[in-house]
Protein backbone atom coordinates (compact mmCIF):
# COMPACT_ATOMS: atom_id res chain seq x y z
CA UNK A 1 -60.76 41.99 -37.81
CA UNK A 2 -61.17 44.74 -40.53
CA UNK A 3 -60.13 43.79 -44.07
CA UNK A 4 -57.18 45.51 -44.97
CA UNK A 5 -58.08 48.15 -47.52
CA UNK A 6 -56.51 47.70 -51.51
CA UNK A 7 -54.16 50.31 -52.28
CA UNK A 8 -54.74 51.60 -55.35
CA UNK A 9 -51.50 52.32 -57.32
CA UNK A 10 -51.33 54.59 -60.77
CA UNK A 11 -47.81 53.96 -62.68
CA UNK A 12 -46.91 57.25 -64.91
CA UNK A 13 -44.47 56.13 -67.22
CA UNK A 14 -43.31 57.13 -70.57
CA UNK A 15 -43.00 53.44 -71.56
CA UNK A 16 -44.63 50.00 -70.88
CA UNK A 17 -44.34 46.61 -73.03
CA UNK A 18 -45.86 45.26 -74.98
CA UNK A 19 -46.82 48.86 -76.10
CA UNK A 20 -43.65 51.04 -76.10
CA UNK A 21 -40.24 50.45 -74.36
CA UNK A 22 -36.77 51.20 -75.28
CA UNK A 23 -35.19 49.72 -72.03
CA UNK A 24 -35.61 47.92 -68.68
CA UNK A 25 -38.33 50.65 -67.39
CA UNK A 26 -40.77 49.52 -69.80
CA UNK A 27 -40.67 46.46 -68.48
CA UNK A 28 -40.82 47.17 -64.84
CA UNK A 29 -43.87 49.01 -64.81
CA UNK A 30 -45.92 46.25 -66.84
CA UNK A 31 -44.46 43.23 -65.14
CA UNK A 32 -44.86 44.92 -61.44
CA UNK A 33 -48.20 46.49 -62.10
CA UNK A 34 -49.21 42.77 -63.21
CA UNK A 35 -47.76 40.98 -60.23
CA UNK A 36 -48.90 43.60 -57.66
CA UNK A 37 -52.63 42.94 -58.84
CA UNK A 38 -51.97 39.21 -58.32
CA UNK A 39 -51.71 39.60 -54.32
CA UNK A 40 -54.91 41.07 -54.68
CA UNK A 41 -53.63 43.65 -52.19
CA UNK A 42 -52.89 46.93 -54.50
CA UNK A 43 -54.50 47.83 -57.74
CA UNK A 44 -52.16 49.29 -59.96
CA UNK A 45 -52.78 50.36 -63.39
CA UNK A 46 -50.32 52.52 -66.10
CA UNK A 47 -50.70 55.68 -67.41
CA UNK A 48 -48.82 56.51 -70.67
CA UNK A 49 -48.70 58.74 -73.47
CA UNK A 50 -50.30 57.10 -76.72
CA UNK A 51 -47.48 56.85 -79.25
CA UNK A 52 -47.88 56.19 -82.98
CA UNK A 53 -45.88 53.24 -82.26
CA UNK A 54 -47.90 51.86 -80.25
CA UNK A 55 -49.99 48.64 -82.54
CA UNK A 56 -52.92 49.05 -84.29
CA UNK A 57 -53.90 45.56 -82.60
CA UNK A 58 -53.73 47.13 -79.48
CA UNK A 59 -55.44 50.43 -80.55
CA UNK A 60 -58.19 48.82 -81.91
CA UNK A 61 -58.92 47.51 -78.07
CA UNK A 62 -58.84 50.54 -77.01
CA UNK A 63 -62.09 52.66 -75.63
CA UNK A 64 -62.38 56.16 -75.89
CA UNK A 65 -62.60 57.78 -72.22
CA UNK A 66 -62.69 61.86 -72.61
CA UNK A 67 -61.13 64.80 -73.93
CA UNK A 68 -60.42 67.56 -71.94
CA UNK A 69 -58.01 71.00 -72.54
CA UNK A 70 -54.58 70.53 -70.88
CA UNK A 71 -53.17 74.11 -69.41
CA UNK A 72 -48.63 74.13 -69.79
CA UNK A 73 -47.67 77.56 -69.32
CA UNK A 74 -49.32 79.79 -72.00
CA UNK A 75 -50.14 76.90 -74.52
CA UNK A 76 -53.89 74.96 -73.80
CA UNK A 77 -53.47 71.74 -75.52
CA UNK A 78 -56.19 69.06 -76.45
CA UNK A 79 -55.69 65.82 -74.53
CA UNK A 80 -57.80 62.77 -75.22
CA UNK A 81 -58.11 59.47 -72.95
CA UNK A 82 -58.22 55.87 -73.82
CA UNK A 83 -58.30 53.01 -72.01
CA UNK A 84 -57.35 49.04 -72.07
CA UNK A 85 -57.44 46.02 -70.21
CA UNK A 86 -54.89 43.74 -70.73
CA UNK A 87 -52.91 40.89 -68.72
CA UNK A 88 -54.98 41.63 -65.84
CA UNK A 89 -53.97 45.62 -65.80
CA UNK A 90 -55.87 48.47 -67.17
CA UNK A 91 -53.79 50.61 -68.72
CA UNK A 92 -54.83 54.68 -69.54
CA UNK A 93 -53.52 55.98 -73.26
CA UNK A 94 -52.85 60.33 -73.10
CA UNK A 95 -53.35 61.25 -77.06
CA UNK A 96 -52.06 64.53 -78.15
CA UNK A 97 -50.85 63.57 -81.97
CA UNK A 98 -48.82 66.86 -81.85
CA UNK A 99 -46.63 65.29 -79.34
CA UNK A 100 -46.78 62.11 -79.50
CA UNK A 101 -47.44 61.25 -83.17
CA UNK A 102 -43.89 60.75 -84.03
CA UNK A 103 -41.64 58.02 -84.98
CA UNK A 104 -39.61 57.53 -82.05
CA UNK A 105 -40.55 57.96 -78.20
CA UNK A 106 -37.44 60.16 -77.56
CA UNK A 107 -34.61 62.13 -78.85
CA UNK A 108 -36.64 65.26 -79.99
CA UNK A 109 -35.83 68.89 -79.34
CA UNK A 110 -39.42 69.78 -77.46
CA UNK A 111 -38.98 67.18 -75.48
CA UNK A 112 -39.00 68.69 -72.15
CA UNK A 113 -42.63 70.20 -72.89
CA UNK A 114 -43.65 67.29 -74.21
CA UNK A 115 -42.98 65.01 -71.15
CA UNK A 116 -44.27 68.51 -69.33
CA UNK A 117 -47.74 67.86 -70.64
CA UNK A 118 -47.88 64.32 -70.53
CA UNK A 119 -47.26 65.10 -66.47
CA UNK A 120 -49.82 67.37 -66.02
CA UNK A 121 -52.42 65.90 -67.87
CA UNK A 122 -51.84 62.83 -65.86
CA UNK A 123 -52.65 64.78 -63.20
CA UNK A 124 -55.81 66.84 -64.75
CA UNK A 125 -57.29 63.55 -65.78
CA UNK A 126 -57.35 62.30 -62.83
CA UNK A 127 -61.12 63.06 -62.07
CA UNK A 128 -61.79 61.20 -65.19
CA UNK A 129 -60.90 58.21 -64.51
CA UNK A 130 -62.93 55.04 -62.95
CA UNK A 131 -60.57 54.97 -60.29
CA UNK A 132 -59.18 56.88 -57.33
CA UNK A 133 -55.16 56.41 -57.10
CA UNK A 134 -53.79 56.21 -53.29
CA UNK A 135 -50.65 56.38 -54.79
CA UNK A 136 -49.06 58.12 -57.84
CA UNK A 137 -45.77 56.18 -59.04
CA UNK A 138 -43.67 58.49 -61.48
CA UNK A 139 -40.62 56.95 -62.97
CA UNK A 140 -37.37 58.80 -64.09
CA UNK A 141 -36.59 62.02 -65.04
CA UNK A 142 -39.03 62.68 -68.16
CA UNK A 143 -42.48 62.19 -65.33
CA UNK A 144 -40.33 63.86 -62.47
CA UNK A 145 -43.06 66.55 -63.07
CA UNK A 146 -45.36 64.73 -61.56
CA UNK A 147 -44.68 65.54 -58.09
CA UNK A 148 -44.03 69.00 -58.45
CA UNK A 149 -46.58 69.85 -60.16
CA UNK A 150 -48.71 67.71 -57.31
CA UNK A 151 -47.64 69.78 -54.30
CA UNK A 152 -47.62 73.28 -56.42
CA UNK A 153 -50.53 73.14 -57.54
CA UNK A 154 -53.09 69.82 -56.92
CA UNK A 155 -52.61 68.46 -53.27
CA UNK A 156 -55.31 70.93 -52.37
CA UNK A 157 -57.51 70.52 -54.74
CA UNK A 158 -60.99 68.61 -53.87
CA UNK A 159 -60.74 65.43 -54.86
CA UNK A 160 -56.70 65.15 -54.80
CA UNK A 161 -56.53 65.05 -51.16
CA UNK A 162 -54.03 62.60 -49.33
CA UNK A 163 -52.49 61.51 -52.84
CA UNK A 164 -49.06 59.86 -51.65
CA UNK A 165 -46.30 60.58 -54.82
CA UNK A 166 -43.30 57.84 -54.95
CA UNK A 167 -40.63 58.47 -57.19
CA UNK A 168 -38.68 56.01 -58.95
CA UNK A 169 -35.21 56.30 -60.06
CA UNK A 170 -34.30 53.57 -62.85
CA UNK A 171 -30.49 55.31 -62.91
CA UNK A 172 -29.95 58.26 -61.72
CA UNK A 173 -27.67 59.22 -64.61
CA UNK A 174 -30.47 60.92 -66.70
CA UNK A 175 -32.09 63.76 -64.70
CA UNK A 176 -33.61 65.79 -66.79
CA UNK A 177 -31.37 68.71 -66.67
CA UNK A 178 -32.48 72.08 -68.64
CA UNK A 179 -31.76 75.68 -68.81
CA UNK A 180 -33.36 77.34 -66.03
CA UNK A 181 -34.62 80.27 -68.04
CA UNK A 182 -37.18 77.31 -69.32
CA UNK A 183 -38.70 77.14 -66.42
CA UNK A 184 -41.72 79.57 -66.82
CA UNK A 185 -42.16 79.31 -70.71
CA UNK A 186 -41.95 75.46 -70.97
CA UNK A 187 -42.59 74.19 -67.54
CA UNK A 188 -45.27 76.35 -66.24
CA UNK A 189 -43.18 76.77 -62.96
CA UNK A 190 -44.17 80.60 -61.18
CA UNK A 191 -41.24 82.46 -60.57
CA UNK A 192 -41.45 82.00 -56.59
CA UNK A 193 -41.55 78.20 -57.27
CA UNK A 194 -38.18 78.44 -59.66
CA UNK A 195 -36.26 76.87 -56.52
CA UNK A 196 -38.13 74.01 -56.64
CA UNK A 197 -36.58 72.90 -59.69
CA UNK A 198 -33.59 74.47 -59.65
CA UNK A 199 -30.17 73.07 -58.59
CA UNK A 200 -26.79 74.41 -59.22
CA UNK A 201 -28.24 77.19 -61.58
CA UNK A 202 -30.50 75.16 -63.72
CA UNK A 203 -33.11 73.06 -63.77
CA UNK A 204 -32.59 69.23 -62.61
CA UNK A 205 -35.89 67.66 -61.97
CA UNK A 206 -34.75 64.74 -60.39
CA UNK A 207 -33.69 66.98 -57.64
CA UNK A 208 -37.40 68.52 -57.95
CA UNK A 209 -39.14 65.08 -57.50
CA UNK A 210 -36.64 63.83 -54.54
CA UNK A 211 -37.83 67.08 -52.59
CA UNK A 212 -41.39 67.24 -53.42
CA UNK A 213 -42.49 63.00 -53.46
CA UNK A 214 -43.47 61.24 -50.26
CA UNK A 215 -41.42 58.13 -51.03
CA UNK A 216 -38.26 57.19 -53.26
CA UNK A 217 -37.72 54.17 -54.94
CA UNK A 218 -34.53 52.30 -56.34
CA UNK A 219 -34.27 49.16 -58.26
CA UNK A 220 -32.10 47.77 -55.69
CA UNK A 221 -30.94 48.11 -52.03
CA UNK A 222 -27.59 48.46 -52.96
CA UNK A 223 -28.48 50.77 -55.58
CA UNK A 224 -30.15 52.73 -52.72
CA UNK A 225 -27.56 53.21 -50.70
CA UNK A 226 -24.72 53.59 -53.36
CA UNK A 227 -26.48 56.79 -54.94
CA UNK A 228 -25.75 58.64 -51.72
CA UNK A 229 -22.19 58.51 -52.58
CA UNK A 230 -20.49 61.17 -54.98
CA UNK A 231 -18.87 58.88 -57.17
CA UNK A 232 -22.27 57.31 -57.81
CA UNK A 233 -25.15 60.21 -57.14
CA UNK A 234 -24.45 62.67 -60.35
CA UNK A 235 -23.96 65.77 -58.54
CA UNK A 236 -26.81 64.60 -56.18
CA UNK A 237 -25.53 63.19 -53.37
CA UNK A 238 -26.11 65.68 -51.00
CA UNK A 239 -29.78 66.52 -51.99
CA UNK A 240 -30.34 62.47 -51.74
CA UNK A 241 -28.44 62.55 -48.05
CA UNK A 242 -31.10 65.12 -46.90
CA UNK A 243 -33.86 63.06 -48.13
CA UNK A 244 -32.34 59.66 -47.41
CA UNK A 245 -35.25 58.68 -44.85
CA UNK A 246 -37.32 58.50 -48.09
CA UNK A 247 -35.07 56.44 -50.08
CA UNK A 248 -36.32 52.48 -49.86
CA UNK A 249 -34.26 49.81 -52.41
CA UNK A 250 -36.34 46.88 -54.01
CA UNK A 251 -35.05 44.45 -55.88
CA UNK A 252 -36.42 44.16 -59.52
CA UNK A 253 -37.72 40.82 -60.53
CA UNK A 254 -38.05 39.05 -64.24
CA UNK A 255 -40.91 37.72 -66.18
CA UNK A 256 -40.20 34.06 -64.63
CA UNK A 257 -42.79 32.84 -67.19
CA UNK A 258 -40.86 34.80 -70.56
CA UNK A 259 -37.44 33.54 -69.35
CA UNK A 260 -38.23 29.74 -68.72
CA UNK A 261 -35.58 27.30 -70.77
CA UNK A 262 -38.57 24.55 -70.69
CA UNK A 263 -40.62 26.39 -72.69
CA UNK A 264 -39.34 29.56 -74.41
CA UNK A 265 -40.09 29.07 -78.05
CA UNK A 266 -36.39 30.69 -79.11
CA UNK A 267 -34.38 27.86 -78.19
CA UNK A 268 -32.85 25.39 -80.45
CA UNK A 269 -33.80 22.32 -77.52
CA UNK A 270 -35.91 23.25 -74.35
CA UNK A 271 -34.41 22.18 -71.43
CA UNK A 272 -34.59 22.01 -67.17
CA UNK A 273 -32.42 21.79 -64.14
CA UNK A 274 -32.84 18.01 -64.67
CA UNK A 275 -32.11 17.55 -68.14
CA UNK A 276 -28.53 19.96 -68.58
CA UNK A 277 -27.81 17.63 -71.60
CA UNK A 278 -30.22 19.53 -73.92
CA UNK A 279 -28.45 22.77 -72.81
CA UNK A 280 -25.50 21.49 -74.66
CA UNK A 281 -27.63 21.08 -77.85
CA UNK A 282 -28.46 24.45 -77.85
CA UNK A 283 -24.40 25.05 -77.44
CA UNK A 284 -23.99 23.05 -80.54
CA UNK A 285 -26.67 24.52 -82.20
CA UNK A 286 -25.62 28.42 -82.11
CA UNK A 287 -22.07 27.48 -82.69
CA UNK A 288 -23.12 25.88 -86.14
CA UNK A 289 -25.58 29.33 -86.68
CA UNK A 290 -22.56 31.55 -85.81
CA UNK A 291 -19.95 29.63 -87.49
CA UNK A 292 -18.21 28.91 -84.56
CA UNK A 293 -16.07 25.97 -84.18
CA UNK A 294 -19.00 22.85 -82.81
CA UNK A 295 -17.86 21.70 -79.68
CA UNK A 296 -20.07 21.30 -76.62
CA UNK A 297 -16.71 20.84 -74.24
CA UNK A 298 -15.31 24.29 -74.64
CA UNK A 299 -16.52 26.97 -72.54
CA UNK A 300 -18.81 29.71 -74.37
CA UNK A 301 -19.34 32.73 -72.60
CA UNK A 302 -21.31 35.74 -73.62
CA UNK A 303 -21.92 39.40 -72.85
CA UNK A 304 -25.37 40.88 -73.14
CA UNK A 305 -25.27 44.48 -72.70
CA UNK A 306 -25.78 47.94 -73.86
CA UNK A 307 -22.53 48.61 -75.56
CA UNK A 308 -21.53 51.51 -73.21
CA UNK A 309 -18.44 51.99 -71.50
CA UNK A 310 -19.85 51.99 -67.86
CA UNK A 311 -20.97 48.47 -68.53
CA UNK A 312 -17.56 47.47 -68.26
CA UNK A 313 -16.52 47.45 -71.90
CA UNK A 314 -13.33 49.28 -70.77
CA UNK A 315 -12.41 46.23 -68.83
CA UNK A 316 -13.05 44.21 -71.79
CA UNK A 317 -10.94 45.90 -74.01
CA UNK A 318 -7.94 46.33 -71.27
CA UNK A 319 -8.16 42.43 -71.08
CA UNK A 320 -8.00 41.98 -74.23
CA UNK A 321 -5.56 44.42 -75.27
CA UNK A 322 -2.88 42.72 -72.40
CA UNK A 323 0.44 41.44 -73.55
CA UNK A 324 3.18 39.95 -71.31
CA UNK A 325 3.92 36.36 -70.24
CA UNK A 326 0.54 36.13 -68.76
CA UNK A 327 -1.27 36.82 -72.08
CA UNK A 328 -4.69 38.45 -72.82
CA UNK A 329 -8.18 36.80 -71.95
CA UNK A 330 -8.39 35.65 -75.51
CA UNK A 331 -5.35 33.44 -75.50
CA UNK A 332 -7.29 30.93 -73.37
CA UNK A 333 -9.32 28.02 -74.40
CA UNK A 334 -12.76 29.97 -74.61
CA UNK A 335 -15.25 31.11 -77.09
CA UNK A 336 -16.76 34.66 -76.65
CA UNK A 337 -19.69 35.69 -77.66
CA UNK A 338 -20.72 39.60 -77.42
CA UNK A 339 -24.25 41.19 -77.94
CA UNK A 340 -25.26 44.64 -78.28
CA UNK A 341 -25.51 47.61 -79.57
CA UNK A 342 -24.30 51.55 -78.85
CA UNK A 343 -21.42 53.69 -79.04
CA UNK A 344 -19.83 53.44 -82.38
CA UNK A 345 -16.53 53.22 -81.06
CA UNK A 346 -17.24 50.08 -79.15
CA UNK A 347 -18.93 48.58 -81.48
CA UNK A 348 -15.87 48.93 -83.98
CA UNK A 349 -13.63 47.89 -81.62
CA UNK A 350 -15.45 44.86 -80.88
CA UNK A 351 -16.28 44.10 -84.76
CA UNK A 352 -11.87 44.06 -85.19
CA UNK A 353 -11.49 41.72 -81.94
CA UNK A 354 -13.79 39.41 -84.02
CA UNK A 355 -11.84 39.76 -86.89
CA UNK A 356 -8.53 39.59 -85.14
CA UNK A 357 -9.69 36.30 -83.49
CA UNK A 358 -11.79 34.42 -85.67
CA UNK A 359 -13.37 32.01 -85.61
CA UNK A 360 -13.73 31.53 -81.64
CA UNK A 361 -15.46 35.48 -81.11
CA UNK A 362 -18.41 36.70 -82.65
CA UNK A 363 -19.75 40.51 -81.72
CA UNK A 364 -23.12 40.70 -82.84
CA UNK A 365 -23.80 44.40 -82.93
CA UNK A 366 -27.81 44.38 -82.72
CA UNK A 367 -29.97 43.42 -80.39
CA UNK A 368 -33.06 40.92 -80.24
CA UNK A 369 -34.60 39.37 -77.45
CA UNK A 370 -35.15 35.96 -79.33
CA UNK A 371 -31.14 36.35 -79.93
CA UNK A 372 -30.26 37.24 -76.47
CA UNK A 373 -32.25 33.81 -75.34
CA UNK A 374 -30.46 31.87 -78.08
CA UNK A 375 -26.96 33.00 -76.66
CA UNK A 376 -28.31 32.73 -72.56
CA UNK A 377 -28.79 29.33 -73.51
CA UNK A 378 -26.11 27.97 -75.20
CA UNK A 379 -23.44 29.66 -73.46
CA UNK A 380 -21.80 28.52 -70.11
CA UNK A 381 -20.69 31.87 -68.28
CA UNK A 382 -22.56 35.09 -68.57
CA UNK A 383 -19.84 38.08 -67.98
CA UNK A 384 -21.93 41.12 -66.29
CA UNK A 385 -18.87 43.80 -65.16
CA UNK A 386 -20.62 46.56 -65.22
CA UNK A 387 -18.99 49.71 -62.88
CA UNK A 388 -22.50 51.07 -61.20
CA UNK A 389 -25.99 48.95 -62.59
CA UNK A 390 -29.25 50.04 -60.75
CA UNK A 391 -30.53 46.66 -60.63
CA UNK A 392 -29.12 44.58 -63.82
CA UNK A 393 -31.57 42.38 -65.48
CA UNK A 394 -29.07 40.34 -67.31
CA UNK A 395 -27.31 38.07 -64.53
CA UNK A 396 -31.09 37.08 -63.61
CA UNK A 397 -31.79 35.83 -66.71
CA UNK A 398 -28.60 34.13 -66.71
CA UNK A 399 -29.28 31.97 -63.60
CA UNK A 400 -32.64 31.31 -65.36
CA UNK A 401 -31.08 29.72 -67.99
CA UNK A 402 -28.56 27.92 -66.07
CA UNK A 403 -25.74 30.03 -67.32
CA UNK A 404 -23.33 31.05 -64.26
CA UNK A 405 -23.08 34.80 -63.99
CA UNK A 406 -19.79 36.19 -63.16
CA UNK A 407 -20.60 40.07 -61.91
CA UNK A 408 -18.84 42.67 -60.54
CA UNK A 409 -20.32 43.86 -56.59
CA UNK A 410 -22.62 47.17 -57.82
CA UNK A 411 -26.28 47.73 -57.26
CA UNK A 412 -28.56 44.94 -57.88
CA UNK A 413 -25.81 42.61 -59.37
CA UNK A 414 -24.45 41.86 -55.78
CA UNK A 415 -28.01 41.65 -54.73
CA UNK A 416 -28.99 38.92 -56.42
CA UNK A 417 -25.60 36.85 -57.27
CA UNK A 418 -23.47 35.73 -54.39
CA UNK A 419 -20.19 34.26 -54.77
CA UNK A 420 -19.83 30.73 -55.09
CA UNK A 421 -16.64 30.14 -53.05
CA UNK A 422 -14.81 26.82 -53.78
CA UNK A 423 -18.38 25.70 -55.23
CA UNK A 424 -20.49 24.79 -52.58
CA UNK A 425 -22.50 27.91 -51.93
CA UNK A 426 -24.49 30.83 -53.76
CA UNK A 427 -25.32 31.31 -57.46
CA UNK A 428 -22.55 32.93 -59.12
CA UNK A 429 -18.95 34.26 -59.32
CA UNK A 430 -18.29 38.23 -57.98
CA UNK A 431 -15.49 40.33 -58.05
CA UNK A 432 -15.49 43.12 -55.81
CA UNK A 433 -12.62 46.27 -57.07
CA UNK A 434 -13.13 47.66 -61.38
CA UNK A 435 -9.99 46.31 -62.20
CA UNK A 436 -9.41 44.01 -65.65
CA UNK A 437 -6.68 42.13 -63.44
CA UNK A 438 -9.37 41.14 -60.86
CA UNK A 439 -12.10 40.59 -63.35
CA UNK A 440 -9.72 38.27 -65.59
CA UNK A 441 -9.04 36.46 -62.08
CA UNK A 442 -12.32 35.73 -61.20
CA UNK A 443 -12.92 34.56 -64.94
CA UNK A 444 -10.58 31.92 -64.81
CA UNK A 445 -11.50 31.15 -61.77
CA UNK A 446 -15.19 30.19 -63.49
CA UNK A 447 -13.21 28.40 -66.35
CA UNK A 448 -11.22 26.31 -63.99
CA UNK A 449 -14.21 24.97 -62.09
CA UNK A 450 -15.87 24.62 -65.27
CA UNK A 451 -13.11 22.66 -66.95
CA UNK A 452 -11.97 20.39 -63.71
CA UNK A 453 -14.79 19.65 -61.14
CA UNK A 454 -18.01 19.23 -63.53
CA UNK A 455 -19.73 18.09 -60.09
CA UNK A 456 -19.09 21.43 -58.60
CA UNK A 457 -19.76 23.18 -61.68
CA UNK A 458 -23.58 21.18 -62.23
CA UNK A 459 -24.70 21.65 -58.71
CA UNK A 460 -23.31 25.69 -59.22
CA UNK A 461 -25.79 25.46 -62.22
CA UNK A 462 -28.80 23.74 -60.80
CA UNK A 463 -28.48 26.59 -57.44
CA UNK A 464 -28.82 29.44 -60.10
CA UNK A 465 -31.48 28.00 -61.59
CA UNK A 466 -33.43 27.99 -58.67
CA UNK A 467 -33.18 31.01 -57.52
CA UNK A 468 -36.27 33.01 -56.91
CA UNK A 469 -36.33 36.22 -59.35
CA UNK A 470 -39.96 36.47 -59.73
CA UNK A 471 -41.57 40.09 -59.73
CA UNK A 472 -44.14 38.53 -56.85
CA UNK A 473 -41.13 38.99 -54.48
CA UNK A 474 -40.88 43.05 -55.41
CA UNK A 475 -44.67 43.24 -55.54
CA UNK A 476 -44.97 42.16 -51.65
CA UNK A 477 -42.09 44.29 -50.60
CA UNK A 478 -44.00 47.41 -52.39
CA UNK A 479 -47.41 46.45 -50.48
CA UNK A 480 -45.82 46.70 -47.54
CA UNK A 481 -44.08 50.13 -48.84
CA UNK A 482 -47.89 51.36 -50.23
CA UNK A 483 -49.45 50.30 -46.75
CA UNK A 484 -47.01 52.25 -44.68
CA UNK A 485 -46.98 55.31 -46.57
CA UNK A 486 -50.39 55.60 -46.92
CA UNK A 487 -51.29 54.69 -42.71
């Protein structure tokens, strides 16, 4: 029998750790590019712009590839190559200091041509490169170009032949929505391709990369199927109903390694499945750094998130805002413990809750990952409520750490946390309807099992923490994915 042939796989992505990353997408395309080239199945290596803040330690790796002139509408721009190995991936580096020399990745007003020409000189550099891509993977909105610009102007071109394009959507929310007088001037897009792009009278090239890529890609299944519907799609439900043969939902995994409570060097006490006792050390511990009361019977629990509403701050607030015979979710014997960063509103409101009920809640508004492992550690429940989450990183590291998630049922949280019943099944609590009443329900009902069956509550633990959240999961489910679409 013939040995199946390696797919070879080239991420374009305006982030990747350790280099540059403001969110979960950096991460994906590192860890799955890494754990793809481990079933020796697919090669995948990155492509991403070289940004000044990007390390010197890792610049100083780098070799110099080529130059070349990059063509965006009227403007020819010098583009320069560099290249890396590192953790087993080679990873490309697209200089152009007028673009990318600046102090933070996004948030500029040229940003649209400057994500514009970081497309299309993935694409021109192609023939430079020591390596022949099956496959081009573009994530999100800002290398939605990618596509487009593929079947406009490259799939013809010798030596870009039978080049499949998958498209991955890390939230749908951002879709790179411009005026469509742009289009020409900024874009490069002919006036008899304007339709391409447009939608609804201006550009959305989200819309341009469902239509024109061979393959669509979600961070979960339920993700996948939810963005069909209008109160989850943006305005795009209908494009994503015509193209929903292409839509395929995978499951993001975690850096099983990073996340391990037996080893990971920011805990106060490492600590296993078998040896829970040391968990309550690091309880102790953080109480003591936070100036929380020091008791390792009370129940801690924590929530790590983005402080934006749709992460189901709202329900936070209505819970603890509640007055009545029934009281507010702060009246019971708990400590919370909040951590992140993001609208200023929140983030006030959260800094006066901690106020209004010290000494038992602390709102850290920052975020570090060595803090976020202190917390995962040392609390007992990790509070995920979030109203739509693509995939949702957070309740996976929770189970990691042998802190019980209770989630809400949206995209990847419902995925990969099933309810635990009276105790004796799955890995978490859920609660299906975005309701404070039903969340507060389903948080008590975590507090009672915690507080009266500690046998229930141990094995509950010990199930989450083995759980299987490992990117080599996602990687086989993509060779499979990168095998069909290229038969």
């Amino acid at each position: 029998m013939a040995k199946a042939k390696i797919q070879n796989v080239l991420f374009v992505t305006t982030e990747a750790e350790p280099f540059a990353a403001t969110g979960g997408m950096g991460e994906v395309c590192s860890s799955l590019a890494r754990a793809l080239n481990q079933t020796k199945k697919t090669e995948a290596r990155v492509m991403m712009p070289l940004y000044e803040d990007v390390a010197y330690r890792y610049k100083d790796q780098m070799t110099f590839v080529c130059n070349i002139t990059v063509g965006l509408a009227w403007r020819n721009q010098y583009c320069g190559l560099f290249r890396m190995e590192y953790e087993g991936v080679v990873y490309y580096f697209v200089d152009n200091e007028y673009y990318f020399k600046r102090g933070n990745l996004y948030g500029y007003y040229d940003d649209a041509e400057r994500f514009a020409f970081f497309s299309r000189a993935a694409l021109e550099l192609l023939p430079y490169l020591d390596f022949k891509p099956d496959i081009l993977q573009s994530n999100d909105h800002l290398t939605a170009l990618v596509p487009v610009y593929y079947n406009l102007e490259y799939k013809n071109r010798e030596g870009y032949e039978r080049i499949k394009n998958v498209f991955t959507l890390h939230n749908i929310n951002y879709q790179g929505i411009y005026p469509l007088v742009i289009a020409g001037d900024v874009f490069g897009i002919a006036d008899e391709d304007v339709s391409v792009v447009e939608y609804n009278g201006k550009i959305n090239l989200v819309k341009a990369a469902i239509i024109t890529c061979d393959k669509i890609t979600t961070m979960s299944p339920q993700y996948a199927r939810e963005i069909r519907l209008p109160e989850f799609a943006g305005g795009l439900d209908g494009v994503l109903i015509e193209n929903r043969e292409k839509i395929v939902g995978i499951l993001n995994g975690i850096d099983v390694d990073e996340f391990n409570p037996a080893t990971s060097p920011s805990l106060f006490v490492n600590y296993d499945a078998e040896h829970l006792d040391a968990k309550k050390k690091n309880k102790i511990e953080l109480q003591r750094m936070l100036s929380l009361p020091e008791d390792e019977n009370v129940p801690v629990v924590c929530m790590i998130a983005h402080m934006v509403a749709y992460k189901g701050y709202d329900l936070l607030r209505k819970s603890i805002n509640k007055v009545g015979d029934t009281g507010n979710l702060l009246d019971t014997n708990m400590q919370l413990i909040i951590l992140g960063k993001g609208d200023a509103d929140i983030e006030g409101y959260l800094s006066y809750i901690q106020n209004m009920y010290s000494p038992r809640v602390r709102a850290l508004v920052t975020f570090n990952k060595d803090l976020a492992r202190k917390v995962l550690a040392a609390a007992d429940i990790c509070l995920v409520p979030s109203r739509t989450e693509p995939c949702g990183l957070t309740q996976m590291y929770a189970c990691r750490f042998g802190t019980v998630p209770v989630v809400r049922a949206t995209g990847g949280l419902i995925d990969s946390i099933v309810d635990c019943g009276k105790g004796d099944v799955g890995n978490g609590f859920v609660f299906e309807e975005y309701d404070s009443d039903v969340m507060d329900k389903t948080i008590y009902r975590a507090l009672d099992m915690y507080q009266k069956d500690k046998a229930a509550w141990t094995a509950l633990i010990k199930r989450a923490m083995a759980c299987d959240f490992s990117w080599g999961k996602a990687a086989l489910e993509y060779n499979v994915l990168y095998r069909v679409l290229t038969a």
